[in-house]
N, C-alpha and C. Protein backbone atom coordinates (compact mmCIF):
# COMPACT_ATOMS: atom_id res chain seq x y z
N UNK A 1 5.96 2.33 -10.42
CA UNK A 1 5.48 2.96 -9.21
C UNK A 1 6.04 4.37 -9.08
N UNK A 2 7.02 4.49 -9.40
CA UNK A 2 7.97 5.38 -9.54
C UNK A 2 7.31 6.77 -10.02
N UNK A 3 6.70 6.45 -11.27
CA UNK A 3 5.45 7.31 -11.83
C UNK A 3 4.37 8.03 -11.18
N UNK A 4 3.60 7.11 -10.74
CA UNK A 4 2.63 7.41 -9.60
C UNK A 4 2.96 8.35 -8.32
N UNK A 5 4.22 8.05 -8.13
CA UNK A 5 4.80 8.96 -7.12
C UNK A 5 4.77 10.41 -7.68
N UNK A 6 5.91 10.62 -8.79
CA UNK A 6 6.01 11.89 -9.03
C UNK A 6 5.07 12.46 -9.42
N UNK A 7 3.66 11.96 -10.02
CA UNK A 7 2.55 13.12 -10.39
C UNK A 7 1.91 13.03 -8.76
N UNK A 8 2.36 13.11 -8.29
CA UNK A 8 2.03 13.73 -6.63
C UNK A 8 2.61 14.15 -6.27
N UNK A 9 2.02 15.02 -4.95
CA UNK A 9 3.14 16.28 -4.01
C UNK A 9 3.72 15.48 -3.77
N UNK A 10 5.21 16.19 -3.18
CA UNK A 10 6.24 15.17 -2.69
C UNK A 10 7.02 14.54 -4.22
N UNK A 11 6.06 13.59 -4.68
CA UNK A 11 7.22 12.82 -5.56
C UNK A 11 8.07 11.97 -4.92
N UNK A 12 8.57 11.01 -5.92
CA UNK A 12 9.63 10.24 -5.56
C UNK A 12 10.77 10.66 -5.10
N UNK A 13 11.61 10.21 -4.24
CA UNK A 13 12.82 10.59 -3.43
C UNK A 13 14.02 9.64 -2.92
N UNK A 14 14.70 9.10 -3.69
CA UNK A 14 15.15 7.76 -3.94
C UNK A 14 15.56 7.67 -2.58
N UNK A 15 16.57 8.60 -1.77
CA UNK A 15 16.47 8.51 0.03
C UNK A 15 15.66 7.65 0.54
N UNK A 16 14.61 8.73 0.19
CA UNK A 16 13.25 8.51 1.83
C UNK A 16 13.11 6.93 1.29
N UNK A 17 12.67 6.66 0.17
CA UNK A 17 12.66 5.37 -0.95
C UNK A 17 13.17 3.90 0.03
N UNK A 18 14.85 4.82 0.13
CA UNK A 18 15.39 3.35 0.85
C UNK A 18 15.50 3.73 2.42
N UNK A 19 15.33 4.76 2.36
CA UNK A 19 15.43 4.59 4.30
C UNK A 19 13.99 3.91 4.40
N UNK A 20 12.99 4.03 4.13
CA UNK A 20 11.55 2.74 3.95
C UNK A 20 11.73 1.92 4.06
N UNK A 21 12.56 1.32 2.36
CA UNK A 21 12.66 -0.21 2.67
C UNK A 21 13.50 -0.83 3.79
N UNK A 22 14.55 0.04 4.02
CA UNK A 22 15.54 -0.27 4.82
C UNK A 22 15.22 -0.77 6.78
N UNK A 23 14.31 0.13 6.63
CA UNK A 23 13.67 0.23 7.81
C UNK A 23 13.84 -1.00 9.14
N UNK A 24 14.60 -0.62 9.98
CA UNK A 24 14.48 -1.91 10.78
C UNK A 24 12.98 -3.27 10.92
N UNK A 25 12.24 -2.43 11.24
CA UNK A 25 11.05 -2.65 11.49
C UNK A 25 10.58 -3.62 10.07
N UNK A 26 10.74 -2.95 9.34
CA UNK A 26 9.79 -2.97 7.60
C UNK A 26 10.39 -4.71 7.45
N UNK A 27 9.39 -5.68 7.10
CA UNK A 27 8.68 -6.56 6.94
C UNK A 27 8.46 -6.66 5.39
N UNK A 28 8.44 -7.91 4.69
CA UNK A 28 8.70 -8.30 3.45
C UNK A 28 7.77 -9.69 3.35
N UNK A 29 6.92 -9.65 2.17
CA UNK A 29 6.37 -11.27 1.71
C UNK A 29 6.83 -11.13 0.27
N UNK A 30 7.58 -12.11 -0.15
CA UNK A 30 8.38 -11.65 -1.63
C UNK A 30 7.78 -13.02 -2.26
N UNK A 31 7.32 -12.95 -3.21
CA UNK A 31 7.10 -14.55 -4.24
C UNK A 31 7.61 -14.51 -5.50
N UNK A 32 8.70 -15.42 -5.37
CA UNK A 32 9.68 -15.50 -6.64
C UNK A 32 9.52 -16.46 -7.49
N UNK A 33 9.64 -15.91 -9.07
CA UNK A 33 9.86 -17.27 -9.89
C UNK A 33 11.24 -17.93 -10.22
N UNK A 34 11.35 -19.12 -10.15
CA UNK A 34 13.01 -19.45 -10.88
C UNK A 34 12.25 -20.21 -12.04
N UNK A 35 13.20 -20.08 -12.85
CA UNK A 35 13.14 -21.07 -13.92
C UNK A 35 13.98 -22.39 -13.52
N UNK A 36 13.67 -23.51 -13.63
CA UNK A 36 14.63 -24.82 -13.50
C UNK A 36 15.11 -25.17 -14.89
N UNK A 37 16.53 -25.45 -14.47
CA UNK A 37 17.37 -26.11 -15.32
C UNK A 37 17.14 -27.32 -14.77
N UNK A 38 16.58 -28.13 -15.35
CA UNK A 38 16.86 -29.98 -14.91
C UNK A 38 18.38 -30.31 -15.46
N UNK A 39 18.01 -31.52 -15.30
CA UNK A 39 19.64 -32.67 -15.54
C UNK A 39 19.41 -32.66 -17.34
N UNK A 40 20.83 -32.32 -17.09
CA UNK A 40 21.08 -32.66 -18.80
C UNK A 40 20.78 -31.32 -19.65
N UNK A 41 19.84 -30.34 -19.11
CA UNK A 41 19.59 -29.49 -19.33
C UNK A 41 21.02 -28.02 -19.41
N UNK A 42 21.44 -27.49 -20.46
CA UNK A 42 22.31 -26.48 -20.53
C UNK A 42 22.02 -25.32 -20.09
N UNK A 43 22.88 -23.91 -19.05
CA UNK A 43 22.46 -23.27 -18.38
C UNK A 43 23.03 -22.12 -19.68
N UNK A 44 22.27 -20.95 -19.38
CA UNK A 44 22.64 -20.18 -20.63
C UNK A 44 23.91 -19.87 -20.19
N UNK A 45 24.43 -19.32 -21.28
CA UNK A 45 26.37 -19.16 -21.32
C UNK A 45 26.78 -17.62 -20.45
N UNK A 46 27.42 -17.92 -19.51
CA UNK A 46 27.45 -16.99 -18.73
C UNK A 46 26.70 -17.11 -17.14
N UNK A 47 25.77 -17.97 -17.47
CA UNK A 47 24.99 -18.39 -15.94
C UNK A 47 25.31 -19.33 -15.29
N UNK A 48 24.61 -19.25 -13.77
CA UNK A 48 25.77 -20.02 -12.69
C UNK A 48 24.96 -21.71 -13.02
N UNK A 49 25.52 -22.17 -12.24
CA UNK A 49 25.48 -24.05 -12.55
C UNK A 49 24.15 -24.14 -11.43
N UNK A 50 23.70 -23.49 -11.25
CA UNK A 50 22.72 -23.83 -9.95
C UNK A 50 21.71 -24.55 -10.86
N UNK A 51 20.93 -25.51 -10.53
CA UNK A 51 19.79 -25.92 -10.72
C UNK A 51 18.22 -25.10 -11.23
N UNK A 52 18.88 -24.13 -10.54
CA UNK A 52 17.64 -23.12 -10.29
C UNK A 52 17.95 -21.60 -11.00
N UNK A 53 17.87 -21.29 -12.02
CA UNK A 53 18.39 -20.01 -12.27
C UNK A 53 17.87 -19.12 -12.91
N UNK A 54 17.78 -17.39 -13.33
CA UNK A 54 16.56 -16.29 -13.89
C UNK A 54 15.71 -16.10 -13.02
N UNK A 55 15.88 -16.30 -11.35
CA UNK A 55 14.86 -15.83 -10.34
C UNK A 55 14.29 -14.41 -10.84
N UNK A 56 13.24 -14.38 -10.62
CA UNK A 56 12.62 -12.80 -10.77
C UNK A 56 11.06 -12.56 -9.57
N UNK A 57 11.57 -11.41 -9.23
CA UNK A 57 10.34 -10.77 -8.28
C UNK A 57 8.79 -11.17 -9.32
N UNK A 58 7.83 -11.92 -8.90
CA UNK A 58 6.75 -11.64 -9.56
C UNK A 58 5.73 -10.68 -8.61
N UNK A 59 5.50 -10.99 -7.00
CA UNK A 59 5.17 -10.12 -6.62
C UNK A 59 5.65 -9.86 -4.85
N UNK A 60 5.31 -8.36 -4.42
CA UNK A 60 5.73 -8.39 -2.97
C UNK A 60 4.78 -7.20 -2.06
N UNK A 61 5.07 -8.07 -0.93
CA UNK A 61 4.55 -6.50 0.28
C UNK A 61 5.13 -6.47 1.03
N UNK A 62 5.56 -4.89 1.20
CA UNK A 62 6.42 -4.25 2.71
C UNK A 62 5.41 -3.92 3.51
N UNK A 63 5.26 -4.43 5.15
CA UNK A 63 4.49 -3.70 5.97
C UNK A 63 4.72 -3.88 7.30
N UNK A 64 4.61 -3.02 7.97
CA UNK A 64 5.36 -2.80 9.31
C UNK A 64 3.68 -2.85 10.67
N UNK A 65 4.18 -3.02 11.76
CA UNK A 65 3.50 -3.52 12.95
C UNK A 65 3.83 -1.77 13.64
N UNK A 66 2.97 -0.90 13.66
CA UNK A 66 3.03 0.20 14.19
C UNK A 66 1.79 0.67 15.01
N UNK A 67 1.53 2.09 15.41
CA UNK A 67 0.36 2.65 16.10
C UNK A 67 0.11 3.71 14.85
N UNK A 68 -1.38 3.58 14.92
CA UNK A 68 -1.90 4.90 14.39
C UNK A 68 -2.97 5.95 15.22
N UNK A 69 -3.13 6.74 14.43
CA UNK A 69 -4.05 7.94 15.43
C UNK A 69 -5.22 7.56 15.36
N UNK A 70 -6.65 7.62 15.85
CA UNK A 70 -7.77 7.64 15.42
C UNK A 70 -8.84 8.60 15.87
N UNK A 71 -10.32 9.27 15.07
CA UNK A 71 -10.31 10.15 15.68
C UNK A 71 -10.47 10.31 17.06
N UNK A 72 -9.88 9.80 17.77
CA UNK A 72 -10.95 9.68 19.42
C UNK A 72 -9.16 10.32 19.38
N UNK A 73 -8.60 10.27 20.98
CA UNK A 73 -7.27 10.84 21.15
C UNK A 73 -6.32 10.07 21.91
N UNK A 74 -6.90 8.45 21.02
CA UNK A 74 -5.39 7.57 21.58
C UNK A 74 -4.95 6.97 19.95
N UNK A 75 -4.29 6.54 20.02
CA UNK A 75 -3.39 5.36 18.91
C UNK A 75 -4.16 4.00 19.16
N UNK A 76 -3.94 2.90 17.91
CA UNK A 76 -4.34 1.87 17.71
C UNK A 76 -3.20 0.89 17.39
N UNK A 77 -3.07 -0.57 18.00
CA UNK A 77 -2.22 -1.11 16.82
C UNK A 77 -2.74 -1.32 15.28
N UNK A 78 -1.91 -1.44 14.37
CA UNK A 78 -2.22 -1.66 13.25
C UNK A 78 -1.17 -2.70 12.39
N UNK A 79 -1.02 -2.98 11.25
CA UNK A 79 -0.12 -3.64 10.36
C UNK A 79 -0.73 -2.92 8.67
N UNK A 80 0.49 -1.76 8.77
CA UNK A 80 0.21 -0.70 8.05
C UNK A 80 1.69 -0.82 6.55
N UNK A 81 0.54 -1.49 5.70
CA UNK A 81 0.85 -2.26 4.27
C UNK A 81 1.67 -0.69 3.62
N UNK A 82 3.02 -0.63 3.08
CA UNK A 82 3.36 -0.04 2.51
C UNK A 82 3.62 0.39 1.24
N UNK A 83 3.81 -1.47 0.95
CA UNK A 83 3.31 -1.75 -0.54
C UNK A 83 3.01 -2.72 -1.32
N UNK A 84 3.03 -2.79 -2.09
CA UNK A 84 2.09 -3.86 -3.08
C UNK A 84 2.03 -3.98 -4.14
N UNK A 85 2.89 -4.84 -4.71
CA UNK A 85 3.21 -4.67 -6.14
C UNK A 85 2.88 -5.99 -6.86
N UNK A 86 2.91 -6.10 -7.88
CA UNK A 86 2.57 -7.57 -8.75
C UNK A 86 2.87 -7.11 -10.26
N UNK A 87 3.76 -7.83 -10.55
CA UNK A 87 4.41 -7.84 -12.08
C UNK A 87 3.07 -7.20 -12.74
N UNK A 88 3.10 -6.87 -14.21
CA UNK A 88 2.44 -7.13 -15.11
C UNK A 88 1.91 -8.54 -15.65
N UNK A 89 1.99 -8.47 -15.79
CA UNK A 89 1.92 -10.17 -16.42
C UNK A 89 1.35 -11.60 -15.92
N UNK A 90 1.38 -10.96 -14.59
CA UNK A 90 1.22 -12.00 -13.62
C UNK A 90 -0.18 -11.00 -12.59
N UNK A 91 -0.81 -9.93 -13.28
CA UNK A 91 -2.18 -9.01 -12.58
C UNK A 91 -3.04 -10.03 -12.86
N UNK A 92 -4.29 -9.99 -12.02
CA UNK A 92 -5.26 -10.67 -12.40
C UNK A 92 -5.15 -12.06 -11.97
N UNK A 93 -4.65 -12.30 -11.38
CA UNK A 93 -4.27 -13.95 -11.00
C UNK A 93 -4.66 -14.27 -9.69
N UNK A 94 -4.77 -13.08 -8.92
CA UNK A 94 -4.90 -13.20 -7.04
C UNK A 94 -4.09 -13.74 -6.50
N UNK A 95 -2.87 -12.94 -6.78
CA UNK A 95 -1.64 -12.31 -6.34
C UNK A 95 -1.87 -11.64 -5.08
N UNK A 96 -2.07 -10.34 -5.81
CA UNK A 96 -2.30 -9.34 -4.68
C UNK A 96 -3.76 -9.45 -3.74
N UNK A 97 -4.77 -10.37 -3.68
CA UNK A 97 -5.59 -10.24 -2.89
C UNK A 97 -4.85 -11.51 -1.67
N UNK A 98 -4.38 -12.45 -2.30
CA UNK A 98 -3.40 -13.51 -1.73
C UNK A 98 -2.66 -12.60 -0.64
N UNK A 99 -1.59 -11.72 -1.22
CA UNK A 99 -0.86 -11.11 0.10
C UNK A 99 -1.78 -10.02 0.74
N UNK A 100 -2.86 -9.96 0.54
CA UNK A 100 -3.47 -9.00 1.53
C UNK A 100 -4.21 -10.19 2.16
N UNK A 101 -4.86 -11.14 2.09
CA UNK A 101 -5.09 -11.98 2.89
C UNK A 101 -4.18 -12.62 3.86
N UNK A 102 -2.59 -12.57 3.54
CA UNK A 102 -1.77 -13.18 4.20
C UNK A 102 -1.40 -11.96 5.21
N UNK A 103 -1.38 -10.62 5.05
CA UNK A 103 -1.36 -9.39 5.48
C UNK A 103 -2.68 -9.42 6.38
N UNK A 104 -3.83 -10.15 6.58
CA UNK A 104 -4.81 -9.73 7.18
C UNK A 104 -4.40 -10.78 8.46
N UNK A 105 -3.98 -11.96 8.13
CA UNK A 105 -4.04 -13.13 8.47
C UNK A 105 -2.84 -12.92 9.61
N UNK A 106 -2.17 -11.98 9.30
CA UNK A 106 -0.64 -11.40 10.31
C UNK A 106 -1.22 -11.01 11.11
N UNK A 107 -1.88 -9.72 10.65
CA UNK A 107 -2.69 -8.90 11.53
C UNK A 107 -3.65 -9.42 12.55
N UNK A 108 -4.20 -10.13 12.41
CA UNK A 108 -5.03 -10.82 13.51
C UNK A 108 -4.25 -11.45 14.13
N UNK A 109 -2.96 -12.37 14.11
CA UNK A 109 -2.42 -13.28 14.89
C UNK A 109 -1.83 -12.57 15.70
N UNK A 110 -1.41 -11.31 15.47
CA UNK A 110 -0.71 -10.43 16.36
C UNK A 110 -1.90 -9.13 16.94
N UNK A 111 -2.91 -9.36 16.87
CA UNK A 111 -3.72 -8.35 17.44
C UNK A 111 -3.83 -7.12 17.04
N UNK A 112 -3.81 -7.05 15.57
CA UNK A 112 -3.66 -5.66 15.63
C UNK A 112 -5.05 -5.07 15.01
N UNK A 113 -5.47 -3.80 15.21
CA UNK A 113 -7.18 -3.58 14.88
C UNK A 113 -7.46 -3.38 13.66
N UNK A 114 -6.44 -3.01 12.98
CA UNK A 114 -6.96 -2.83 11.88
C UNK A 114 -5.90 -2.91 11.02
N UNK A 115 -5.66 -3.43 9.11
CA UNK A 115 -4.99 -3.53 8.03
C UNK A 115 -4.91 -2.27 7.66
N UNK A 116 -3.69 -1.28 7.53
CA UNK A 116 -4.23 0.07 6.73
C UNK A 116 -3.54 0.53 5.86
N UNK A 117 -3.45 1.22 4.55
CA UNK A 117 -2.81 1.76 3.63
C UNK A 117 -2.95 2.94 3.32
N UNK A 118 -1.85 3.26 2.39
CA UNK A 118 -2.19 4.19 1.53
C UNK A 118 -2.43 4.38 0.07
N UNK A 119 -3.41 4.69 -0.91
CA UNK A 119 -3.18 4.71 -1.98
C UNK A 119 -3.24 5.73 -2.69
N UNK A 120 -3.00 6.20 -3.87
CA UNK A 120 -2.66 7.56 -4.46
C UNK A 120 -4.13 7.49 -5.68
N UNK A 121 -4.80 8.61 -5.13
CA UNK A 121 -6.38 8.69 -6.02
C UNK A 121 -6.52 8.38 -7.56
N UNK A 122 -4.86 8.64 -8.62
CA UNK A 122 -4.92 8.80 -9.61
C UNK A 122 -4.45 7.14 -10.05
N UNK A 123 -4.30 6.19 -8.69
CA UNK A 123 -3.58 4.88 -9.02
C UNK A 123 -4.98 4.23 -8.94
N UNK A 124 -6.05 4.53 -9.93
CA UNK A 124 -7.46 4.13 -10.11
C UNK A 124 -7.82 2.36 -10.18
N UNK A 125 -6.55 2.01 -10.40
CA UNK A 125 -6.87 0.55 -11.00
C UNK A 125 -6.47 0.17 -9.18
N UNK A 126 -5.33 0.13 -8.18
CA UNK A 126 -5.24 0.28 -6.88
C UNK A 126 -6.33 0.46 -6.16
N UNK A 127 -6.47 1.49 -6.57
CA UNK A 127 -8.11 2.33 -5.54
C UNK A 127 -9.34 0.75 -5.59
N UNK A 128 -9.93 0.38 -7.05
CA UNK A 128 -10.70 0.26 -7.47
C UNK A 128 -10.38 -1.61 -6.53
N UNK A 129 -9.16 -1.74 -6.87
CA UNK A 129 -8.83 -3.10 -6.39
C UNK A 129 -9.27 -3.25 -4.65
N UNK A 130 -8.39 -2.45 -3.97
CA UNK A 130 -8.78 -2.21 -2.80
C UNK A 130 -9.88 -2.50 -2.16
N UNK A 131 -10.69 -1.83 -2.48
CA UNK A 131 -12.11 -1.70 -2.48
C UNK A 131 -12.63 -2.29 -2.76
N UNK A 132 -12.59 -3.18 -3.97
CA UNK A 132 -12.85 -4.87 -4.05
C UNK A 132 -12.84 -5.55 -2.93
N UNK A 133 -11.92 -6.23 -2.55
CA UNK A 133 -11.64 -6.69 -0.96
C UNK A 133 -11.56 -6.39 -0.59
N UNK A 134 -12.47 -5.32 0.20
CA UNK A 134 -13.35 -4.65 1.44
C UNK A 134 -12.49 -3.69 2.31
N UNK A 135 -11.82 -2.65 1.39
CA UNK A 135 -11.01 -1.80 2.03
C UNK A 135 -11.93 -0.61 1.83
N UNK A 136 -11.71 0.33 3.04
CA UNK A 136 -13.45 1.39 2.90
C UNK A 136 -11.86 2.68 3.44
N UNK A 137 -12.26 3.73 2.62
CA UNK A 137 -11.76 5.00 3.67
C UNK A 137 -11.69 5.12 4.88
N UNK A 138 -10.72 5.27 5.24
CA UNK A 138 -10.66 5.13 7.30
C UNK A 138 -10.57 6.29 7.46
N UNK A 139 -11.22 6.38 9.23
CA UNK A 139 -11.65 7.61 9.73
C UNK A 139 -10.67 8.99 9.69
N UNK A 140 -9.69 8.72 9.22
CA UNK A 140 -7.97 9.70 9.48
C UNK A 140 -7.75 10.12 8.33
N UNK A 141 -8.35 9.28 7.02
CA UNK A 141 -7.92 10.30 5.51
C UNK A 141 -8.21 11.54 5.51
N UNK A 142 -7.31 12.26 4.87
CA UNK A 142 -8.03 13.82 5.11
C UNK A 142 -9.20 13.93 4.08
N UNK A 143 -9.32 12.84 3.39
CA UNK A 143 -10.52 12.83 2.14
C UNK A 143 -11.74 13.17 3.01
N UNK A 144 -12.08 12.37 4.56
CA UNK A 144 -12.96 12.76 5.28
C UNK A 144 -13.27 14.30 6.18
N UNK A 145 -12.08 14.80 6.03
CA UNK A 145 -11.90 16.26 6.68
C UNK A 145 -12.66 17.31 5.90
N UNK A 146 -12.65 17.22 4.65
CA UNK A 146 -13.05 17.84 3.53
C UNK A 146 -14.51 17.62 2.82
N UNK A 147 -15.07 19.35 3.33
CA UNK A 147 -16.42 19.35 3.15
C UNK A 147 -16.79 18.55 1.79
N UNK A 148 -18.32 18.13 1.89
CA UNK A 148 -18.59 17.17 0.66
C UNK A 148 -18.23 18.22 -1.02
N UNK A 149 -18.86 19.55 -0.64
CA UNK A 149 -18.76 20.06 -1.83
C UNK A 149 -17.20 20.53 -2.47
N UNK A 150 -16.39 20.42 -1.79
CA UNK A 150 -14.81 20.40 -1.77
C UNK A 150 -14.28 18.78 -2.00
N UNK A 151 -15.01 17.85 -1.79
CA UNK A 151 -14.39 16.10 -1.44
C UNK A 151 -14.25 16.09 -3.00
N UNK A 152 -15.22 16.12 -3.89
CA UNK A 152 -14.74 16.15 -5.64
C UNK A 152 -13.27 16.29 -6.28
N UNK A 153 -13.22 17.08 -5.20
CA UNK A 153 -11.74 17.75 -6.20
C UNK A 153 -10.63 18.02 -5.57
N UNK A 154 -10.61 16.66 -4.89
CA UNK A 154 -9.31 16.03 -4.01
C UNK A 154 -8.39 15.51 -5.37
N UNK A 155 -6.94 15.80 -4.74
CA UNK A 155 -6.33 15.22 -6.06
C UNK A 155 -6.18 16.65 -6.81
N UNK A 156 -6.71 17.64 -7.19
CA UNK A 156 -6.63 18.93 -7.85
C UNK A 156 -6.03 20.17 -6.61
N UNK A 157 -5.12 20.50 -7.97
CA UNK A 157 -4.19 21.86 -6.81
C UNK A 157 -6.07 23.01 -6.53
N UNK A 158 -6.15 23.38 -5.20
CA UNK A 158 -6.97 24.46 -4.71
C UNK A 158 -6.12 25.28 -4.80
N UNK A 159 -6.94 26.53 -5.21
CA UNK A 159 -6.38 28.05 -4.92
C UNK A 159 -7.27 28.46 -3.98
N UNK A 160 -6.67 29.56 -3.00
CA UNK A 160 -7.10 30.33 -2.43
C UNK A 160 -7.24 29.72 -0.88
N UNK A 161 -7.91 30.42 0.25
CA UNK A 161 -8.44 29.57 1.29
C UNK A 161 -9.69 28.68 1.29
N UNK A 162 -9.24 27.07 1.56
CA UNK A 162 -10.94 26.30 2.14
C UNK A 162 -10.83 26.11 3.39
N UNK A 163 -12.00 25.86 3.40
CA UNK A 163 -12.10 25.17 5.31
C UNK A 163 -12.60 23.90 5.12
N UNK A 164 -12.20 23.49 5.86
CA UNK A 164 -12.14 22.00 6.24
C UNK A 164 -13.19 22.10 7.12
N UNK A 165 -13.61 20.46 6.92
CA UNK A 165 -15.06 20.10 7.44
C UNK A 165 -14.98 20.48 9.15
N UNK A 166 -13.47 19.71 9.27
CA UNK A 166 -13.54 20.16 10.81
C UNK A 166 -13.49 21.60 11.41
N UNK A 167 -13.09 22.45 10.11
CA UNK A 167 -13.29 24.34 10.83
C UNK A 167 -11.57 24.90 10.78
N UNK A 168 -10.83 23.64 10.23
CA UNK A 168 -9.38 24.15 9.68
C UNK A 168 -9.58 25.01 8.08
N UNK A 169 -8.40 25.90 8.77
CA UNK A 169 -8.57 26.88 7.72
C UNK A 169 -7.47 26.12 6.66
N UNK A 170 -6.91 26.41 5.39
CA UNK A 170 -6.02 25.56 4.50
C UNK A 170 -5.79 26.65 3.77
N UNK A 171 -4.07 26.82 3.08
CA UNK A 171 -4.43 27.56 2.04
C UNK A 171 -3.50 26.66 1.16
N UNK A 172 -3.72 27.04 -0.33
CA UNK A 172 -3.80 26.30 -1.46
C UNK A 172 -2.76 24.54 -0.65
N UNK A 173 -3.98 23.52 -0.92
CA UNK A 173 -3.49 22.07 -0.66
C UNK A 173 -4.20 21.34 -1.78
N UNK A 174 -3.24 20.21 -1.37
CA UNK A 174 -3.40 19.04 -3.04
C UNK A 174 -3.43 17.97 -2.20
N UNK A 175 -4.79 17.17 -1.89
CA UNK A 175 -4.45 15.45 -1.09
C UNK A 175 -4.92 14.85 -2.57
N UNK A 176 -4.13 14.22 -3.00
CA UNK A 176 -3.97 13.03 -3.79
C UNK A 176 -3.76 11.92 -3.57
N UNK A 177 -4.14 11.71 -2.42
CA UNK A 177 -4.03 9.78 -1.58
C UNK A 177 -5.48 10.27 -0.69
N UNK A 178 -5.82 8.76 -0.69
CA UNK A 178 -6.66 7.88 0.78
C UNK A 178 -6.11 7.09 1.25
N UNK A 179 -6.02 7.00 2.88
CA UNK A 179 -5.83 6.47 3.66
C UNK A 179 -6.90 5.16 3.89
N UNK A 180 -6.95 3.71 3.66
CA UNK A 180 -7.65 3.07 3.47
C UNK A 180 -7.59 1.30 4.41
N UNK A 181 -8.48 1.09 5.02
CA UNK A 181 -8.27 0.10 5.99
C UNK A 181 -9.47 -1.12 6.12
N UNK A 182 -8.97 -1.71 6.55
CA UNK A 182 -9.83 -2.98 7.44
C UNK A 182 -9.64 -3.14 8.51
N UNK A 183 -11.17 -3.56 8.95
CA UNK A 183 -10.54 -3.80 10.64
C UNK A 183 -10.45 -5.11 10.63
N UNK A 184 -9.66 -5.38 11.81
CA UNK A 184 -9.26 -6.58 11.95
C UNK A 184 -9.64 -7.41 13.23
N UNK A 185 -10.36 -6.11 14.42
CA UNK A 185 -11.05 -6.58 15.67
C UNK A 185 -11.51 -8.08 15.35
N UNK A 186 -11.61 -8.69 16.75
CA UNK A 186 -11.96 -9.95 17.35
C UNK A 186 -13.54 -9.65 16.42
N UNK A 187 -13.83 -10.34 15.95
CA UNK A 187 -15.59 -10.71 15.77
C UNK A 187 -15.38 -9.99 14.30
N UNK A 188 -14.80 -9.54 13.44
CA UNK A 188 -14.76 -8.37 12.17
C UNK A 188 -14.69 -9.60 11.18
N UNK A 189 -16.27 -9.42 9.72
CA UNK A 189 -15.54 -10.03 9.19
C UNK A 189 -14.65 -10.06 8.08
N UNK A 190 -13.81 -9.02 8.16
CA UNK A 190 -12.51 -9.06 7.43
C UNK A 190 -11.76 -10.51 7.64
């Protein structure tokens, strides 16, 4: 992930990194594997006597219960997914559509309008997943700010001044993420 970060503005920042996870607020679904040692069974040399031992992260999501903006000029609740990870090895299994269903499934019990993320344009296999299970660009990406003949070449450093769809002036900017959601309203069928 780490990767993905740094070929974007900003970049990774091992700080900001853990003041995130750290986050009072910030929320965790972690699914672990252990390997079992049964009876009779020898634990490798050096490992503890537990029954259960070689736990490893296969997959997880951080996501927090916050407000977002929308374009009208109030805030929304939301349950705004931070991240989302799933081993190698273990892709392709419905993992990750699993914790976004369990992530949707939060979100409604607690009222909130909508599931929302972020993903980084060049994390294509992310994007492509997303969007699979019915995640659409939400109204706040700046991907939508940006006239159509400028929307192409989001993700690429601009030179010079553009204007933005809304009549903002910009000078040289790089959006390399969408902002990406579900709603979660009463009657939605997310």
């Amino acid at each position: 992930m780490k990767t993905i970060y740094d070929s974007n503005a900003g970049g990774w920042n091992d700080t900001e990194k853990m003041n995130e996870m750290f986050d009072k607020d910030m929320r965790y679904i972690v699914l672990l594997s252990y390997n079992y040692i049964g009876p009779g069974s020898e634990s490798p040399k050096g490992a503890s006597n537990d029954k259960y031992n070689n736990c490893s992260v296969i997959c997880f999501t951080s996501f927090m219960f916050t407000f977002e903006e929308t374009n009208s000029d109030y805030e929304i609740p939301v349950l705004y997914c931070y991240e989302l990870q799933v081993t190698g090895e273990f892709r392709g299994q419905g993992l990750g559509k699993s914790l976004i269903e369990s992530l949707k499934a939060i979100g409604k019990m607690h009222k909130m309008k909508k599931l929302m993320l972020t993903t980084y344009k060049d994390n294509t296999n992310a994007t492509l997943f997303y969007k699979k299970i019915g995640f659409s660009v939400d109204e706040i990406s700046p991907s939508k700010y940006i006239s159509s003949s400028e929307n192409e070449e989001i993700g690429t450093e601009q030179e010079g001044s553009s204007t933005l769809s809304n009549g903002w002036e910009s000078e040289e900017f790089e959006i390399g993420y969408d902002i990406l959601s579900i709603d979660l309203s009463f009657g939605s069928n997310s």
